[in-house]
N, C-alpha and C. Protein backbone atom coordinates (compact mmCIF):
# COMPACT_ATOMS: atom_id res chain seq x y z
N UNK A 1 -10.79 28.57 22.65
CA UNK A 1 -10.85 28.40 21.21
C UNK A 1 -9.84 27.33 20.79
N UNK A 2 -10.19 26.42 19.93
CA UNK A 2 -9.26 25.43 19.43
C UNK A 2 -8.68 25.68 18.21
N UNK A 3 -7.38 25.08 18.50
CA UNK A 3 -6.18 25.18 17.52
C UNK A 3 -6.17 24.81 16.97
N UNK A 4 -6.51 25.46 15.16
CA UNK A 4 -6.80 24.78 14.24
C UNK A 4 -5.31 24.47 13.34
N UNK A 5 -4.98 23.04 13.38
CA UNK A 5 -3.83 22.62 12.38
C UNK A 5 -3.84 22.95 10.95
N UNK A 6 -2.75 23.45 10.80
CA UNK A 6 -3.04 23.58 9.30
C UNK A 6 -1.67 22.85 8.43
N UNK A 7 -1.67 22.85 7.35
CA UNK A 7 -0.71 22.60 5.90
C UNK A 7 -0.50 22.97 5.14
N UNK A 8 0.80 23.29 4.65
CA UNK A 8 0.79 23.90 2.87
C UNK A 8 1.09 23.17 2.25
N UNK A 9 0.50 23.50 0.82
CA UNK A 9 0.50 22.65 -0.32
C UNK A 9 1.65 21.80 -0.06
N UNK A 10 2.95 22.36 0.00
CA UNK A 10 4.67 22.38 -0.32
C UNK A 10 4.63 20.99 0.95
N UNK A 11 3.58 21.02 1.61
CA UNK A 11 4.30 20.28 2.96
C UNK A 11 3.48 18.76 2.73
N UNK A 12 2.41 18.96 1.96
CA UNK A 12 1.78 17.77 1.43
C UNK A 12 2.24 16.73 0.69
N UNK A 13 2.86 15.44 0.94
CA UNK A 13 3.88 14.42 0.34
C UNK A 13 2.70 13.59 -0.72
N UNK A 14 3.64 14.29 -2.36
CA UNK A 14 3.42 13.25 -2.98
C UNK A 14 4.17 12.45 -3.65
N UNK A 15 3.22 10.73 -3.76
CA UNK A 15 1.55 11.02 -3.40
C UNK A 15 0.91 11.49 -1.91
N UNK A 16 -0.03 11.30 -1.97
CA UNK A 16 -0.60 11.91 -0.55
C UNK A 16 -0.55 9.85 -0.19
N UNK A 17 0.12 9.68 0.81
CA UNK A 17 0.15 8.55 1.90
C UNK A 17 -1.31 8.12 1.89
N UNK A 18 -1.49 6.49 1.55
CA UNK A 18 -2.36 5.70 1.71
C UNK A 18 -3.55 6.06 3.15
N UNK A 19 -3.13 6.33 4.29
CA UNK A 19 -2.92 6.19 5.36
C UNK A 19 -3.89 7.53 6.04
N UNK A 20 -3.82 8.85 4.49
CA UNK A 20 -4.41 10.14 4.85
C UNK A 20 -6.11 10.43 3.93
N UNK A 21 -6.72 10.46 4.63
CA UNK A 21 -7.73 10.78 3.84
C UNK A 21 -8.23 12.31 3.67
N UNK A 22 -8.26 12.42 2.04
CA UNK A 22 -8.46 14.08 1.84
C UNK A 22 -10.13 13.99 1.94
N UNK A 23 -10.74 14.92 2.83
CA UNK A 23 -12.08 15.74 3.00
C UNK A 23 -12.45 16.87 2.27
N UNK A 24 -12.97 17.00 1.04
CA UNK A 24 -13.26 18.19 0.47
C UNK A 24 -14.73 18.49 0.87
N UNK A 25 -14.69 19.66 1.49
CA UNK A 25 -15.82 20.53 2.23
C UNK A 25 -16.67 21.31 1.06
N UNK A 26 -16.15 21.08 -0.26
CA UNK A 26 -17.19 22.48 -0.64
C UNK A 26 -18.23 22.11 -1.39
N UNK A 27 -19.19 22.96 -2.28
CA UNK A 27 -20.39 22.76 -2.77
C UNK A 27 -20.20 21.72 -4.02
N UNK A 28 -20.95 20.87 -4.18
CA UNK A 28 -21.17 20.21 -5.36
C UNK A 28 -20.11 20.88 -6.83
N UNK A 29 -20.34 21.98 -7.22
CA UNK A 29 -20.25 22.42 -8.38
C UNK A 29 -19.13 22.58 -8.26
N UNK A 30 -18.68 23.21 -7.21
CA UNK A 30 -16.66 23.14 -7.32
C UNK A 30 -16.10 22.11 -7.26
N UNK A 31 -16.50 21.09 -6.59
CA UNK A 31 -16.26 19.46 -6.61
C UNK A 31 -16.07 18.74 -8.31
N UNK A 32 -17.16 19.02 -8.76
CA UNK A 32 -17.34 18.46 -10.34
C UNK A 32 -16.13 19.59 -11.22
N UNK A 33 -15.79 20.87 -11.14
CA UNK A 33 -14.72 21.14 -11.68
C UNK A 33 -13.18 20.96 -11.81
N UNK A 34 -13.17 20.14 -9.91
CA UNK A 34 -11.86 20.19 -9.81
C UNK A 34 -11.28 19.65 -8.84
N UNK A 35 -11.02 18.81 -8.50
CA UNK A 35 -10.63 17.85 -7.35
C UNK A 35 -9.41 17.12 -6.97
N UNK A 36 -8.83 17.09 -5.52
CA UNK A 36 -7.80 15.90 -5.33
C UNK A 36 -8.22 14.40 -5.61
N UNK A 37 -7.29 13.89 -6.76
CA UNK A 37 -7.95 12.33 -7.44
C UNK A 37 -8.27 11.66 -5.69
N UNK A 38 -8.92 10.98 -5.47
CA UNK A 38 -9.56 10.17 -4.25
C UNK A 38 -10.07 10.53 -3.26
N UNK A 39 -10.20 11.88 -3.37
CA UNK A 39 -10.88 12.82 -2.13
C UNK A 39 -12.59 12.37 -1.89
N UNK A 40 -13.13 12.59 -0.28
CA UNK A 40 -14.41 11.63 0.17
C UNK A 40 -14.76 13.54 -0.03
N UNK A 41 -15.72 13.73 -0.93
CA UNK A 41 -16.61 14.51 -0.73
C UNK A 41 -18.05 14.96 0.07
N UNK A 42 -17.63 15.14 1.02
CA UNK A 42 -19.01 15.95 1.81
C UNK A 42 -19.02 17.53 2.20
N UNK A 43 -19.77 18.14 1.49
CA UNK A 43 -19.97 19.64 2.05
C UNK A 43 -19.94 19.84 3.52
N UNK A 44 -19.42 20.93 3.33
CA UNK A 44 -19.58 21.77 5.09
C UNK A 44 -20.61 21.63 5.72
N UNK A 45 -22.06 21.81 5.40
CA UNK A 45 -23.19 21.81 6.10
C UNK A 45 -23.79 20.60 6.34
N UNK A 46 -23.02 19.43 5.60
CA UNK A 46 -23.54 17.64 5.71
C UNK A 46 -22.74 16.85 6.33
N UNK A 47 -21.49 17.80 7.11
CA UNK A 47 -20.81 16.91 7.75
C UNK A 47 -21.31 16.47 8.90
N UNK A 48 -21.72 17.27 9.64
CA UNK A 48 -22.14 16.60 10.92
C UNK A 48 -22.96 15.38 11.02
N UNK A 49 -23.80 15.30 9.53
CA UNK A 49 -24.91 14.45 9.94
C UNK A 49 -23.82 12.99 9.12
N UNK A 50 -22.75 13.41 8.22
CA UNK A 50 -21.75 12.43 7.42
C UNK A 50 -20.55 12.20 8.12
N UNK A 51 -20.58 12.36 9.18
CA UNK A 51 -19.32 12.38 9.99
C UNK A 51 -18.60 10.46 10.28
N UNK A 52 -20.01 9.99 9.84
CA UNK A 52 -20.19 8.41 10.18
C UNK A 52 -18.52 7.87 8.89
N UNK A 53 -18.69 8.99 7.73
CA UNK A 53 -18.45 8.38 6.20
C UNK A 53 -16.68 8.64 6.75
N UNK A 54 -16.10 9.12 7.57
CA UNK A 54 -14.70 9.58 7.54
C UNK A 54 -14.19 7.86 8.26
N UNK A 55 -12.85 7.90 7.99
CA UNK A 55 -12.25 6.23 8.79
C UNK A 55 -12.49 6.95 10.35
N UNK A 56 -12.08 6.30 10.92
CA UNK A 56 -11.43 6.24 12.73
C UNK A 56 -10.25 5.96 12.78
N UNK A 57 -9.51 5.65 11.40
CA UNK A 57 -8.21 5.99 11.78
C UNK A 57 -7.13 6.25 10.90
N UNK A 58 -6.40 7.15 11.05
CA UNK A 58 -5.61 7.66 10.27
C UNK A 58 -5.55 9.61 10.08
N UNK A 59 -4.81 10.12 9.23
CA UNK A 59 -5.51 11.73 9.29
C UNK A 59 -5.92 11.93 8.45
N UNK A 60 -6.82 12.66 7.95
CA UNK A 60 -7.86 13.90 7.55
C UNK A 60 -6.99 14.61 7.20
N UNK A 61 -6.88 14.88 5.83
CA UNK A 61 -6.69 16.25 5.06
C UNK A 61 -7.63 17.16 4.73
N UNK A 62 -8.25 18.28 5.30
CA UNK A 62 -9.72 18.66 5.05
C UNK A 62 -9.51 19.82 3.68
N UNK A 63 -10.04 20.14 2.87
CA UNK A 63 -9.82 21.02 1.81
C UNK A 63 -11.10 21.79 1.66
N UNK A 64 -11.06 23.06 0.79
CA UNK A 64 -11.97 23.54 0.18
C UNK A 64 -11.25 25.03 -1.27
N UNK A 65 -12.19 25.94 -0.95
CA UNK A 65 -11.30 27.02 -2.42
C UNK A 65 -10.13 27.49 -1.77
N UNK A 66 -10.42 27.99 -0.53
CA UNK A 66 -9.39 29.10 0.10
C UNK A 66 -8.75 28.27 1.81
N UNK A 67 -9.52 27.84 2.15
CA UNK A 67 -9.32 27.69 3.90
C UNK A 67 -10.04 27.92 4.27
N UNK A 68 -11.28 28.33 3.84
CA UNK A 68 -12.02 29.02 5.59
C UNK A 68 -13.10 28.02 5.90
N UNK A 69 -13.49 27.58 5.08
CA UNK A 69 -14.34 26.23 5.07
C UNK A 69 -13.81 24.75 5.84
N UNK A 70 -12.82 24.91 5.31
CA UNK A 70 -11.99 23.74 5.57
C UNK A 70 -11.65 23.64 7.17
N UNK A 71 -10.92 25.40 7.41
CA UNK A 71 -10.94 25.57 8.33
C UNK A 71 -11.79 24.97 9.68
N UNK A 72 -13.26 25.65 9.40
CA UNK A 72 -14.22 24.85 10.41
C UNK A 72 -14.37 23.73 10.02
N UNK A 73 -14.33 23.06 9.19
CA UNK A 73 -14.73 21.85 9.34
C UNK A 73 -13.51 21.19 10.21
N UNK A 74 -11.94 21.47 10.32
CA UNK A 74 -10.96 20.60 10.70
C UNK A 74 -11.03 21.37 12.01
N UNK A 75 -11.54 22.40 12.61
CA UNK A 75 -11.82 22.53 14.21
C UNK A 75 -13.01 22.08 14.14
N UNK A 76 -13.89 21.72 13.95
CA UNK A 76 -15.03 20.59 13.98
C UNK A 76 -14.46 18.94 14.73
N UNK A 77 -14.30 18.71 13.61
CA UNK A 77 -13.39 17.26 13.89
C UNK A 77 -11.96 16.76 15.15
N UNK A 78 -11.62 18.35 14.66
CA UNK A 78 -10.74 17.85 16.37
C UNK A 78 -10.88 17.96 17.21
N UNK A 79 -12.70 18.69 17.32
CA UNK A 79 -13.31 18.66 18.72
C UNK A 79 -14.06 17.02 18.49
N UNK A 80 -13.94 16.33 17.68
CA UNK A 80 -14.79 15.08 18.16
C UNK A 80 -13.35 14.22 18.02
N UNK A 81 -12.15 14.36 18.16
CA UNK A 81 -11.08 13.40 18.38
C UNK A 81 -10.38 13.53 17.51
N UNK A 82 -10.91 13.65 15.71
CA UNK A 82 -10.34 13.31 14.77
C UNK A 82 -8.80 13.92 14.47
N UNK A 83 -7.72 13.48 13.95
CA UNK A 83 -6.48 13.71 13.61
C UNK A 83 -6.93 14.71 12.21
N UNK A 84 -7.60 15.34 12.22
CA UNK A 84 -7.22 16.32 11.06
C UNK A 84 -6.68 17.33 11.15
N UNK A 85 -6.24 18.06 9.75
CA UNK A 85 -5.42 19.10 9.33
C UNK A 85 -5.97 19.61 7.87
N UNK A 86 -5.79 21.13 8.47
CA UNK A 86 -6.38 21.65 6.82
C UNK A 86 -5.42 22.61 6.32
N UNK A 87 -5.77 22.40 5.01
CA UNK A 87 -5.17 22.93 4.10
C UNK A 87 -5.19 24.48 3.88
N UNK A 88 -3.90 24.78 3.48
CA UNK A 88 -4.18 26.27 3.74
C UNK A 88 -4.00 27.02 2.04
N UNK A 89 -4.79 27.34 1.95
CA UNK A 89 -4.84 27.99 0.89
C UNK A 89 -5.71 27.49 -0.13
N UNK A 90 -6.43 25.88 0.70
CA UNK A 90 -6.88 25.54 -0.52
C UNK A 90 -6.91 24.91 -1.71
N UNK A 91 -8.14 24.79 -2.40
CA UNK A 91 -7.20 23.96 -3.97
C UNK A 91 -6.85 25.38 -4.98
N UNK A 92 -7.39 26.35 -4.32
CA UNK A 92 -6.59 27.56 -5.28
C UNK A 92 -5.42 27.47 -5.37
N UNK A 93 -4.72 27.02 -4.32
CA UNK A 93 -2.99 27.13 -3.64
C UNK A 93 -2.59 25.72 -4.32
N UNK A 94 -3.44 24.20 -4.37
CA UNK A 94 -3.12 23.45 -4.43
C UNK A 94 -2.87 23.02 -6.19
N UNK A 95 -3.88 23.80 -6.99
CA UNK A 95 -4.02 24.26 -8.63
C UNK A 95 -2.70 25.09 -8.46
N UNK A 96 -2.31 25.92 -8.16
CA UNK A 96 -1.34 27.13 -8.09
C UNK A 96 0.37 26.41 -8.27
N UNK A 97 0.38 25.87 -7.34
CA UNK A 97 1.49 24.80 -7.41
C UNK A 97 1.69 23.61 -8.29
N UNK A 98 0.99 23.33 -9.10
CA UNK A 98 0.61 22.37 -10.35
C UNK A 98 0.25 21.09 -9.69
N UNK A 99 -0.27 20.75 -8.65
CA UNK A 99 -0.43 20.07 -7.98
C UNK A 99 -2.08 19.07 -9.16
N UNK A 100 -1.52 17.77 -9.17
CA UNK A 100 -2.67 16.60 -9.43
C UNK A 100 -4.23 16.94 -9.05
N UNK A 101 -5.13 17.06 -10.52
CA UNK A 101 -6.02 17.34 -10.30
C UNK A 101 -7.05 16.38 -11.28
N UNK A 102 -8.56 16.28 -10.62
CA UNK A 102 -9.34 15.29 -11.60
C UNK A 102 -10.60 16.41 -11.57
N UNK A 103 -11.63 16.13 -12.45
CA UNK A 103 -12.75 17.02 -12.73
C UNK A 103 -13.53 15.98 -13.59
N UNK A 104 -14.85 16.20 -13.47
CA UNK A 104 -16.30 15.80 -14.15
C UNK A 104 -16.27 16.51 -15.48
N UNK A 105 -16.51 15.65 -16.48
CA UNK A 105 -16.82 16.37 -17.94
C UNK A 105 -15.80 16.17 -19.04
N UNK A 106 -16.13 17.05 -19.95
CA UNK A 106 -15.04 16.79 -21.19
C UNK A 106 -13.93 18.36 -20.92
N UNK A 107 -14.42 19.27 -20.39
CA UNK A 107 -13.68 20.63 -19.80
C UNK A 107 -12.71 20.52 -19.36
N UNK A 108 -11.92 19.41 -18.29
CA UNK A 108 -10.50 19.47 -17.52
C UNK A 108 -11.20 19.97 -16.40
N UNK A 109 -10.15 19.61 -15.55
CA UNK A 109 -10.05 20.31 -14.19
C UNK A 109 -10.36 21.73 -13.92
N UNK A 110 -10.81 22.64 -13.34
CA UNK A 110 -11.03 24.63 -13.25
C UNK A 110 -11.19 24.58 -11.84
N UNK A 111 -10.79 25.07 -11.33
CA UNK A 111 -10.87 25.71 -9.82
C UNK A 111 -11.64 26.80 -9.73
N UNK A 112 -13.54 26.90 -9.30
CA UNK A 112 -14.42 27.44 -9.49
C UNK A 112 -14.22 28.01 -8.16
């Protein structure tokens, strides 16, 4: 079984480094409520076939509500080489900490 890396919010430098690209794994609709500003959105179930859309170099911040998503997707990726690391807790954890957030609409940011 592979060792999935992880991060806490607290350990995430901001800004987040040019250099790191955030992966948000989850469904459309939590995406449009609430997001890390510059994050490459592809769901969990479209990565494999979007795996093309990530750089080749640099790390992967992978995200989703809680971790568990994120989770597989960042033991996904470090079985095909990639330098990623996921987030633990989430953008629940990452909202929680007052941490920089963007959202679709006239509503603000919500962590759905």
């Amino acid at each position: 079984m592979i060792q999935v890396p992880t991060i806490e919010v607290s350990q995430v430098p901001d800004p987040i480094p040019e250099k790191v690209t955030v992966l948000d794994v989850r469904e459309p609709v939590e995406w449009q409520h609430g997001r890390i500003e510059g994050a490459l959105h592809i769901p969990l179930t479209e990565l494999p076939d979007r795996r093309a859309e990530l750089p080749d170099e640099g790390q992967v911040l992978v995200v989703c509500k809680v971790g568990g998503r994120s989770a597989q997707a960042t033991a996904y990726l470090q079985q095909l080489g990639v330098d990623a690391v996921n987030l633990d807790g989430g953008m629940l954890e990452w909202a929680a900490a007052g941490r920089p957030m963007v959202g679709d609409g006239d509503h603000g940011p919500l962590v759905v």
